[in-house]
Protein backbone atom coordinates (compact mmCIF):
# COMPACT_ATOMS: atom_id res chain seq x y z
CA UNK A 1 -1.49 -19.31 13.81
CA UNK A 2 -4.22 -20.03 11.58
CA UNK A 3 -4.29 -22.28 8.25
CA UNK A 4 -4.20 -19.70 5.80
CA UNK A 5 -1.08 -18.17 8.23
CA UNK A 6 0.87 -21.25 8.41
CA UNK A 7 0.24 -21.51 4.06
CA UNK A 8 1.61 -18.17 3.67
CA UNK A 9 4.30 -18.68 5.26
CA UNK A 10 5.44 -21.91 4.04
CA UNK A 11 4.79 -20.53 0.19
CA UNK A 12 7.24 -17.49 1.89
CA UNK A 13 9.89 -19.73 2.88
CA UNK A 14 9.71 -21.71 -0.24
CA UNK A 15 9.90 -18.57 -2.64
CA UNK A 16 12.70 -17.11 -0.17
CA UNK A 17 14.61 -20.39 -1.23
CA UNK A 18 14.52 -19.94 -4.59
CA UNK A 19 17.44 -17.91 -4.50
CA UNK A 20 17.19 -13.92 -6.42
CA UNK A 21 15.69 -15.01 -10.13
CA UNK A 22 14.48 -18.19 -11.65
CA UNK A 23 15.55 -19.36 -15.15
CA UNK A 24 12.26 -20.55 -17.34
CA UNK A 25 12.94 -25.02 -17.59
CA UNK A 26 14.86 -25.39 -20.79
CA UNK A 27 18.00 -23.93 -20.01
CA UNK A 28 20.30 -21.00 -20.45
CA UNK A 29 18.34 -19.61 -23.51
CA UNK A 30 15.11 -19.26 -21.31
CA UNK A 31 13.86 -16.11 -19.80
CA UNK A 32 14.54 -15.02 -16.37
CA UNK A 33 11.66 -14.73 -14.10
CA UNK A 34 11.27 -11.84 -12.13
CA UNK A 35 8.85 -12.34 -8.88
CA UNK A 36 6.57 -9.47 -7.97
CA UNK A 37 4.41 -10.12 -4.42
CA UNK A 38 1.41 -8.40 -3.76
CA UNK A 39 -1.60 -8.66 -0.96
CA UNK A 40 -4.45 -7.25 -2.21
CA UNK A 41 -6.83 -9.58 -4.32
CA UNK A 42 -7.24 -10.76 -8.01
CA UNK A 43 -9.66 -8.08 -9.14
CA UNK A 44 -7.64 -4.86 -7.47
CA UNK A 45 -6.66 -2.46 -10.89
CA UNK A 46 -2.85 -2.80 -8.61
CA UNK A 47 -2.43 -6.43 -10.16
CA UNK A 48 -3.13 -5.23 -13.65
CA UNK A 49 -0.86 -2.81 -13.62
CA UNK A 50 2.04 -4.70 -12.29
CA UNK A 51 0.78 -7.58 -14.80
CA UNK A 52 0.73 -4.42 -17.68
CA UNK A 53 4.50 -3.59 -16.04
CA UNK A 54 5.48 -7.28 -16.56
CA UNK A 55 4.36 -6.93 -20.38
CA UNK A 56 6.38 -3.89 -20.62
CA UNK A 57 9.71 -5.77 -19.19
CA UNK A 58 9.28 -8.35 -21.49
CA UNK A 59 9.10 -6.08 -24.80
CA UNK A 60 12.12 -4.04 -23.50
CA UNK A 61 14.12 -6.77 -22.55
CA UNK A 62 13.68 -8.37 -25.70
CA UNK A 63 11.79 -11.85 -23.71
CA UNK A 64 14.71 -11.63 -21.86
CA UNK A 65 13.03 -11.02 -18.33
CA UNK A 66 9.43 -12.31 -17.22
CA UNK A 67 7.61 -11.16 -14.35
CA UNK A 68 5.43 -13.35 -12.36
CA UNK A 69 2.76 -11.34 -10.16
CA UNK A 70 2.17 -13.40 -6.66
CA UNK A 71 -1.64 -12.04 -5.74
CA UNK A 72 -3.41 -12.35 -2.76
CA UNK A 73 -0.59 -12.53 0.08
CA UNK A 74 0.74 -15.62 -1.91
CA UNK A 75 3.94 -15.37 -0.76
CA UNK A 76 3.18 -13.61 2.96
CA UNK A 77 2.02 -10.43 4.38
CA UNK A 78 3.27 -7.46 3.19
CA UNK A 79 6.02 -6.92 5.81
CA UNK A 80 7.56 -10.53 5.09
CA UNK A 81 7.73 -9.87 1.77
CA UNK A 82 9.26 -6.59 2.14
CA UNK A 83 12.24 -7.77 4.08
CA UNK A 84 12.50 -10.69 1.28
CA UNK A 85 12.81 -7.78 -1.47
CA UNK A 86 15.41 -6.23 0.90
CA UNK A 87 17.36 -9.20 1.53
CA UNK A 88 17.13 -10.30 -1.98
CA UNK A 89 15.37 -13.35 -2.07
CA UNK A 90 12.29 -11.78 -3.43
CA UNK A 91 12.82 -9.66 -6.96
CA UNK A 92 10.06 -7.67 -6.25
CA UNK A 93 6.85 -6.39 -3.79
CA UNK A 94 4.20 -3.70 -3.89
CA UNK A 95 3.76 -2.39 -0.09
CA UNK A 96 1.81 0.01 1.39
CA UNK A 97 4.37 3.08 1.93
CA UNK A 98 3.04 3.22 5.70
CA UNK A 99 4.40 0.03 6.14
CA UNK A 100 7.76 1.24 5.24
CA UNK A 101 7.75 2.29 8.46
CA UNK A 102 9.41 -0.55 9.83
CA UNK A 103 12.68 0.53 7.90
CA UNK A 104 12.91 4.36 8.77
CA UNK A 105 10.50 5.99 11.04
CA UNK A 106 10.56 9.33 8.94
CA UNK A 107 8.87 7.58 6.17
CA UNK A 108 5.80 7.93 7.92
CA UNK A 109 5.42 11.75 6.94
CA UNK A 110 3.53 10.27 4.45
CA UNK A 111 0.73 8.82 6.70
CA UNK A 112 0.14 11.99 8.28
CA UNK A 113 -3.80 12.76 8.01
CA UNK A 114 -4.98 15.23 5.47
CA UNK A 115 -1.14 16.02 4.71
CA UNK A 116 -2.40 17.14 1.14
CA UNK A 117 -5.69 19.25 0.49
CA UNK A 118 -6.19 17.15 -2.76
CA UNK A 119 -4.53 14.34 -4.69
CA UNK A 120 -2.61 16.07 -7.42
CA UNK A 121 -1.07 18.21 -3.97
CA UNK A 122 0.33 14.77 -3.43
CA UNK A 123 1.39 13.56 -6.77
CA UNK A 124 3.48 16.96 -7.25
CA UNK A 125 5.37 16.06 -3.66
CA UNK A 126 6.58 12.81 -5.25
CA UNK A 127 7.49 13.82 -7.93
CA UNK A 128 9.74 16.46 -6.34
CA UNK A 129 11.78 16.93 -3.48
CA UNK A 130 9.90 14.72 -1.17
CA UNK A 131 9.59 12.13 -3.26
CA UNK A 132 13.60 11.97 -4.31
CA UNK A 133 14.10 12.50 -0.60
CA UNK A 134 12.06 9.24 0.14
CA UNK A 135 13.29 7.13 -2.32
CA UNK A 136 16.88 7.99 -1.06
CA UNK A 137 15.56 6.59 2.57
CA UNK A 138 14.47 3.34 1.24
CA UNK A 139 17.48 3.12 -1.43
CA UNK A 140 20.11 2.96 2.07
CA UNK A 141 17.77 0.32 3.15
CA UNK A 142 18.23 -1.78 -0.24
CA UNK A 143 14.69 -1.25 -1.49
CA UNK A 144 14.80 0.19 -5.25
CA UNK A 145 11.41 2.35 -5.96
CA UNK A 146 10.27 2.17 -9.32
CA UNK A 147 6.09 3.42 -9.22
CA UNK A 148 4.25 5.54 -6.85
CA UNK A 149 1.17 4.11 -7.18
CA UNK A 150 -2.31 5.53 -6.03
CA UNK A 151 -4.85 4.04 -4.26
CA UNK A 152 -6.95 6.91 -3.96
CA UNK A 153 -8.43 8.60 -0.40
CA UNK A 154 -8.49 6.36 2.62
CA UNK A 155 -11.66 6.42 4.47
CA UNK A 156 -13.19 4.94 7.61
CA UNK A 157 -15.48 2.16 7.32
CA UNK A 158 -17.45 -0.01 10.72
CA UNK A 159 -20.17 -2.26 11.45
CA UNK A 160 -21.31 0.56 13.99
CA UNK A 161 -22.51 4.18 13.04
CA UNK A 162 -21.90 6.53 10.33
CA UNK A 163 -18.55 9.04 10.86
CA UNK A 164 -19.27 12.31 10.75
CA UNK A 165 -16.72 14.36 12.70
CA UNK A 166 -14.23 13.28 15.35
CA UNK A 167 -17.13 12.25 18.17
CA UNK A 168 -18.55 9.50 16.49
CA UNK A 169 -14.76 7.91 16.28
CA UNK A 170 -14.74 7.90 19.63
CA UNK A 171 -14.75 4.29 20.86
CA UNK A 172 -14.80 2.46 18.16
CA UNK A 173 -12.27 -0.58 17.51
CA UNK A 174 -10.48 0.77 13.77
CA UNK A 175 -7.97 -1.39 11.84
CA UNK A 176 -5.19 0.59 11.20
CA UNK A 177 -1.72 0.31 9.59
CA UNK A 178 1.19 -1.30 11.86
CA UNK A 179 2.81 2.36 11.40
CA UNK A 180 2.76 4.42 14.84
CA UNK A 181 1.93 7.51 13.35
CA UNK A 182 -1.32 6.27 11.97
CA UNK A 183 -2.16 4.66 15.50
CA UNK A 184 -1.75 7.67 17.26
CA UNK A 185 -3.92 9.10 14.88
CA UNK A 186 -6.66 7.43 15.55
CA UNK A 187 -5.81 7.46 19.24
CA UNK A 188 -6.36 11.08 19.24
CA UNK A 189 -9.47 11.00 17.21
CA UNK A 190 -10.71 8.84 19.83
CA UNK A 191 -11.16 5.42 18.10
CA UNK A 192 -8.87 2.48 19.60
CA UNK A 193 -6.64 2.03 16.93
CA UNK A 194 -5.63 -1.98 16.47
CA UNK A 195 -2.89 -2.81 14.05
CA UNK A 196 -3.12 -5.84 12.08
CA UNK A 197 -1.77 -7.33 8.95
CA UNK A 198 -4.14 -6.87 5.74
CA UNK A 199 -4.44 -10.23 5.89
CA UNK A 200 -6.00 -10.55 8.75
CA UNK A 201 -8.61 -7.76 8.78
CA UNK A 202 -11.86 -9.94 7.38
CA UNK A 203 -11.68 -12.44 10.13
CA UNK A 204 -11.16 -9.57 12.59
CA UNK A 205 -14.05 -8.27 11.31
CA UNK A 206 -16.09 -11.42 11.44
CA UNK A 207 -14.95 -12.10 14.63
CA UNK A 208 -15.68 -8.82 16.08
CA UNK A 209 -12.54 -7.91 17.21
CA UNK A 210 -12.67 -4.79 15.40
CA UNK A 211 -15.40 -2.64 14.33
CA UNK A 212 -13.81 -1.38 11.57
CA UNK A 213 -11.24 -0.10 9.52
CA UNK A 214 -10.13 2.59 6.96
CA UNK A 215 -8.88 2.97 3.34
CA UNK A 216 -9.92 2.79 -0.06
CA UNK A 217 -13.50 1.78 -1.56
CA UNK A 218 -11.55 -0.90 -4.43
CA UNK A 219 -9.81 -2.17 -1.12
CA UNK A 220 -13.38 -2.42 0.68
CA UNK A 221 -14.84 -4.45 -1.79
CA UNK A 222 -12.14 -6.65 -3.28
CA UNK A 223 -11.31 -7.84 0.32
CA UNK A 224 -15.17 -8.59 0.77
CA UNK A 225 -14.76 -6.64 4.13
CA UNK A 226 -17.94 -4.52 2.40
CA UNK A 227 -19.53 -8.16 4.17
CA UNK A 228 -19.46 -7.71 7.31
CA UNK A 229 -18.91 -3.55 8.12
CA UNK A 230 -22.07 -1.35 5.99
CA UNK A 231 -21.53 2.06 7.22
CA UNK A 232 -19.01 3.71 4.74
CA UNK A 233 -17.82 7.24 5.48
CA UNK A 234 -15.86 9.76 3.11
CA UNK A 235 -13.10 10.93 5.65
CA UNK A 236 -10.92 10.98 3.27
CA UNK A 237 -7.83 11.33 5.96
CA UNK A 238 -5.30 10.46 4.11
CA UNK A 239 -3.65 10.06 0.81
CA UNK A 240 -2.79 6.63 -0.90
CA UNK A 241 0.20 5.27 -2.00
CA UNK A 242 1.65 2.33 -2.75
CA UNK A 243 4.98 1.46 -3.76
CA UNK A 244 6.20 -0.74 -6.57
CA UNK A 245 10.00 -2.26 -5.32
CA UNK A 246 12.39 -4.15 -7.22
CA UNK A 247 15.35 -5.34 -4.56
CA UNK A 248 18.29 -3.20 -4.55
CA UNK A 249 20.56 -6.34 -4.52
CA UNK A 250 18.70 -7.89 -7.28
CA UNK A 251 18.50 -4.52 -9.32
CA UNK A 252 22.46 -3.98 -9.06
CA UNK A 253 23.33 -7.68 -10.40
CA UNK A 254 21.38 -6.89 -14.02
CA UNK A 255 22.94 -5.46 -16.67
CA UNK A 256 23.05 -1.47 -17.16
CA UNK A 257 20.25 -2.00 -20.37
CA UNK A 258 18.16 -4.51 -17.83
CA UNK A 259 18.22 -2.10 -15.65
CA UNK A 260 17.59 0.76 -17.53
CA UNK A 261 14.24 -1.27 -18.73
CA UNK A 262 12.80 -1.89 -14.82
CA UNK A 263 13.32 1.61 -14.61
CA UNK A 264 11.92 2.58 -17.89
CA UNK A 265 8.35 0.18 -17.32
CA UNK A 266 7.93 1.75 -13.77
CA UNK A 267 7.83 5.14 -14.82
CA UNK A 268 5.27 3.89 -17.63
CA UNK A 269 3.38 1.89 -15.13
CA UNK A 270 2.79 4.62 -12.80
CA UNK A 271 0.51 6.87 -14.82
CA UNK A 272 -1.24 3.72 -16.51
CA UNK A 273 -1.85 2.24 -12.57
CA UNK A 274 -3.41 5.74 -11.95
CA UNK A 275 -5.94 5.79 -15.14
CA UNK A 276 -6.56 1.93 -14.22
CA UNK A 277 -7.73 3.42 -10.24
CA UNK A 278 -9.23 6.25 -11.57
CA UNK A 279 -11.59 4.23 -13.79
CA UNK A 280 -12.42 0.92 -11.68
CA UNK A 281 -12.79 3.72 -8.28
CA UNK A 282 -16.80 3.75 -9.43
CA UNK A 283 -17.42 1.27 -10.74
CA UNK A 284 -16.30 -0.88 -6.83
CA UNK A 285 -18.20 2.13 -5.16
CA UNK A 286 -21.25 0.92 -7.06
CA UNK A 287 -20.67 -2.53 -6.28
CA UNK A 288 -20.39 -1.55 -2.31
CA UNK A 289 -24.03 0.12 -2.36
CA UNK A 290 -24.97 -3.11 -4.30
CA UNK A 291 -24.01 -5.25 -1.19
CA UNK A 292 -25.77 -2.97 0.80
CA UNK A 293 -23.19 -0.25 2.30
CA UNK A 294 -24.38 3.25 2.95
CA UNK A 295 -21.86 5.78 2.51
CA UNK A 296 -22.04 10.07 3.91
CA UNK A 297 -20.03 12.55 2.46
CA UNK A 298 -20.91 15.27 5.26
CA UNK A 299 -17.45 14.57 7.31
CA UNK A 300 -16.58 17.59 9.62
CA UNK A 301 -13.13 17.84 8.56
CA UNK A 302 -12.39 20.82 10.58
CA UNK A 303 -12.89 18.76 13.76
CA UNK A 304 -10.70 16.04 12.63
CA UNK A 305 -7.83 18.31 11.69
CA UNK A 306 -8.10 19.99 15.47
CA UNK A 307 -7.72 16.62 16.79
CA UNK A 308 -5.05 16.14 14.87
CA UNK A 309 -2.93 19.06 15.59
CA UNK A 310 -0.73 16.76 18.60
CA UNK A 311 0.10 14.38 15.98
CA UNK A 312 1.79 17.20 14.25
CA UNK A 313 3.24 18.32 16.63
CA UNK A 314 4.51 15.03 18.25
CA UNK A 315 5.88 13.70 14.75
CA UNK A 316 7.97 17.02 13.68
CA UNK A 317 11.13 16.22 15.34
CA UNK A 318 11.28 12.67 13.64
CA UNK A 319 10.68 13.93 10.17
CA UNK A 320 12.68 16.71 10.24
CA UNK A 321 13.36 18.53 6.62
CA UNK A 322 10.69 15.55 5.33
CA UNK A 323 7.78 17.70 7.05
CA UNK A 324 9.13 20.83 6.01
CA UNK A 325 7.98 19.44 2.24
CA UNK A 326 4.72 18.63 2.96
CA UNK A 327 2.12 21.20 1.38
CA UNK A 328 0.01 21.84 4.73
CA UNK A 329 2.59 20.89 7.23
C-alpha cells in the first residue's frame, strides 16, 4: 500500500469516527455540518456544483445545515466512501453509478456501451421509469439519490495508437471501472480490461501497467493523466453519470423541512451541474491539445456495437425489466 493509500485511509477511518454529523465549535446554536466526499480533483465543474448545492442547503435551512465538500479522494476511494454513506458514518458521496455495482448487479444497465444514441436519450431515462426504478435499488441498500449528474461521453484514451474501430482495441491494457459489465466490455472489444480505483490510474499509467483508459475529457485533464497517455479518441461508448448520495440513515434522522431542503437543492443542483459540464467540457478539451494530446473523431461505431452484441446478450437476464427501459436495448 502506497503513502497516499495508507493517508486515505487513515483520513477514512478518522471521518468514519466522527459519528453521522458534526456540530460547528460553539455549541448547540451552531450549524450542523454535513460531509460530502468526492474523488475527482479541485478544478472538476462536479466540486462546484456540490459546493453551489452546499450554498443552497444553507439558505433553505436557514444556516441551519453546512456542507463540507471532501475533494480529491480525501476521505478514500470512491467505494470506501460509498459503504461509509451506506452505513452512516459519512453524510454524503458523489460515486460513479458503475460503481454502484458493488450493491446490486442490475445497476450496471447503466454501463452498457452506447445504451443511448445521444445524451438527452439518457437524461429522459432518468428522469422516468428507469431512473425511479434505480433509485428504488439503491434506496433498499440505504443510499438516498438526490442529483444525476453528467459527466458527459466516456471515451478511450492510451499512450499507444489512435482508436478507430474495434481492431485497434485489440491488445491494449484499458483502465476500466471495477463493474463487470464494463470489463467484459472491453474484453470483447479486444482490449485487456484492468480494473482499478480512480485513484490509482496516474501511477498505473506512469508505471506502465496500463496503456490506457476511458472517460471524460474534464476527467483526462484534471487527473493530469493527459501526462502521460496523448492519443485521445471520441468513442464515445458510454454515457456519464454520476450520482450525488446523502445516507439513507442520515437522511431519515432530519427533520421532515431538513429533509425536504436536501431534496429540494439536489433537484436544483442537477441542471446547474449540467450547464457547469456543458460549459468547462471545451474549455479542458482545449487545455488537452495544449499539453499535446491528439484526439480523432472518425470512430467506426458500427464495429464496436457488433462486438458488443454478447454483452447484451450475456447481461439481459440480470437486468431484467431494467433493460427493457433502455432506449436501444
Amino acid at each position: 500500500m502506497n503513502r497516499r493509500s495508507v493517508l486515505s485511509l487513515s483520513l477514512a477511518v478518522a471521518a468514519g469516527g466522527l459519528g453521522a454529523c458534526s456540530r460547528h465549535p460553539g455549541g448547540g446554536g451552531g450549524a450542523t455540518t454535513i460531509r460530502l466526499g468526492d474523488d475527482v480533483a479541485e478544478d472538476n465543474p462536479e466540486i462546484a456544483a456540490e459546493r453551489w448545492f452546499g450554498d443552497q442547503v444553507k439558505s433553505l435551512t436557514g444556516g441551519k445545515y453546512e456542507v463540507k465538500v471532501f475533494p480529491n479522494a480525501t476521505l478514500g476511494d470512491s467505494n470506501r466512501m460509498n459503504e461509509q454513506v451506506r452505513s452512516g458514518t459519512l453524510q454524503m458521496s458523489k460515486s460513479l453509478f458503475s460503481n454502484l455495482t458493488a450493491f446490486d448487479k442490475r445497476l450496471g444497465v447503466l454501463s452498457l456501451p452506447y445504451a443511448f444514441a445521444k445524451p438527452e436519450d439518457g437524461f429522459t431515462a432518468l428522469s422516468g421509469p428507469l431512473g425511479d426504478e434505480c433509485k428504488k435499488i439503491l434506496d433498499g441498500v440505504g443510499l438516498t439519490v438526490l442529483s444525476w449528474f453528467y459527466t458527459g461521453t466516456r471515451n478511450v484514451y492510451n499512450t499507444k495508437r489512435p482508436v478507430h474501430g474495434a481492431a485497434d482495441l485489440k491488445g491494449l491494457r484499458l483502465r476500466v471501472p471495477q463493474n463487470p459489465v464494463t470489463v467484459d466490455s472491453f474484453n470483447a472489444l479486444g482490449a485487456q480490461a484492468t480494473p482499478l480505483p480512480a485513484t490509482e490510474i496516474y501511477s498505473a499509467l506512469q508505471q506502465g501497467v496500463i496503456d490506457g483508459a476511458e472517460n471524460n475529457p474534464i476527467y483526462y485533464v484534471s487527473s493530469k493523466q493527459v501526462e502521460e497517455a496523448k492519443h485521445w479518441s471520441w468513442t464515445r461508448h458510454q454515457l456519464g453519470v454520476d450520482v450525488l448520495m446523502v445516507s439513507k440513515k442520515f437522511f431519515a434522522e432530519q427533520p421532515a423541512d431538513v429533509q425536504d431542503a436536501l431534496v429540494q437543492a439536489g433537484k436544483l443542483t442537477q441542471d446547474h451541474e449540467r450547464e457547469l459540464w456543458n460549459t468547462q467540457t471545451d474549455i479542458f478539451v482545449k487545455k488537452a491539445q495544449d499539453a499535446g494530446a491528439t484526439s480523432n473523431d472518425d470512430v467506426d461505431v458500427a464495429s464496436m456495437q457488433t462486438a458488443l452484441k454478447p454483452v447484451f446478450d450475456k447481461y439481459r437476464p440480470t437486468f431484467g425489466d431494467l433493460m427493457k427501459l433502455l432506449p436501444v436495448a
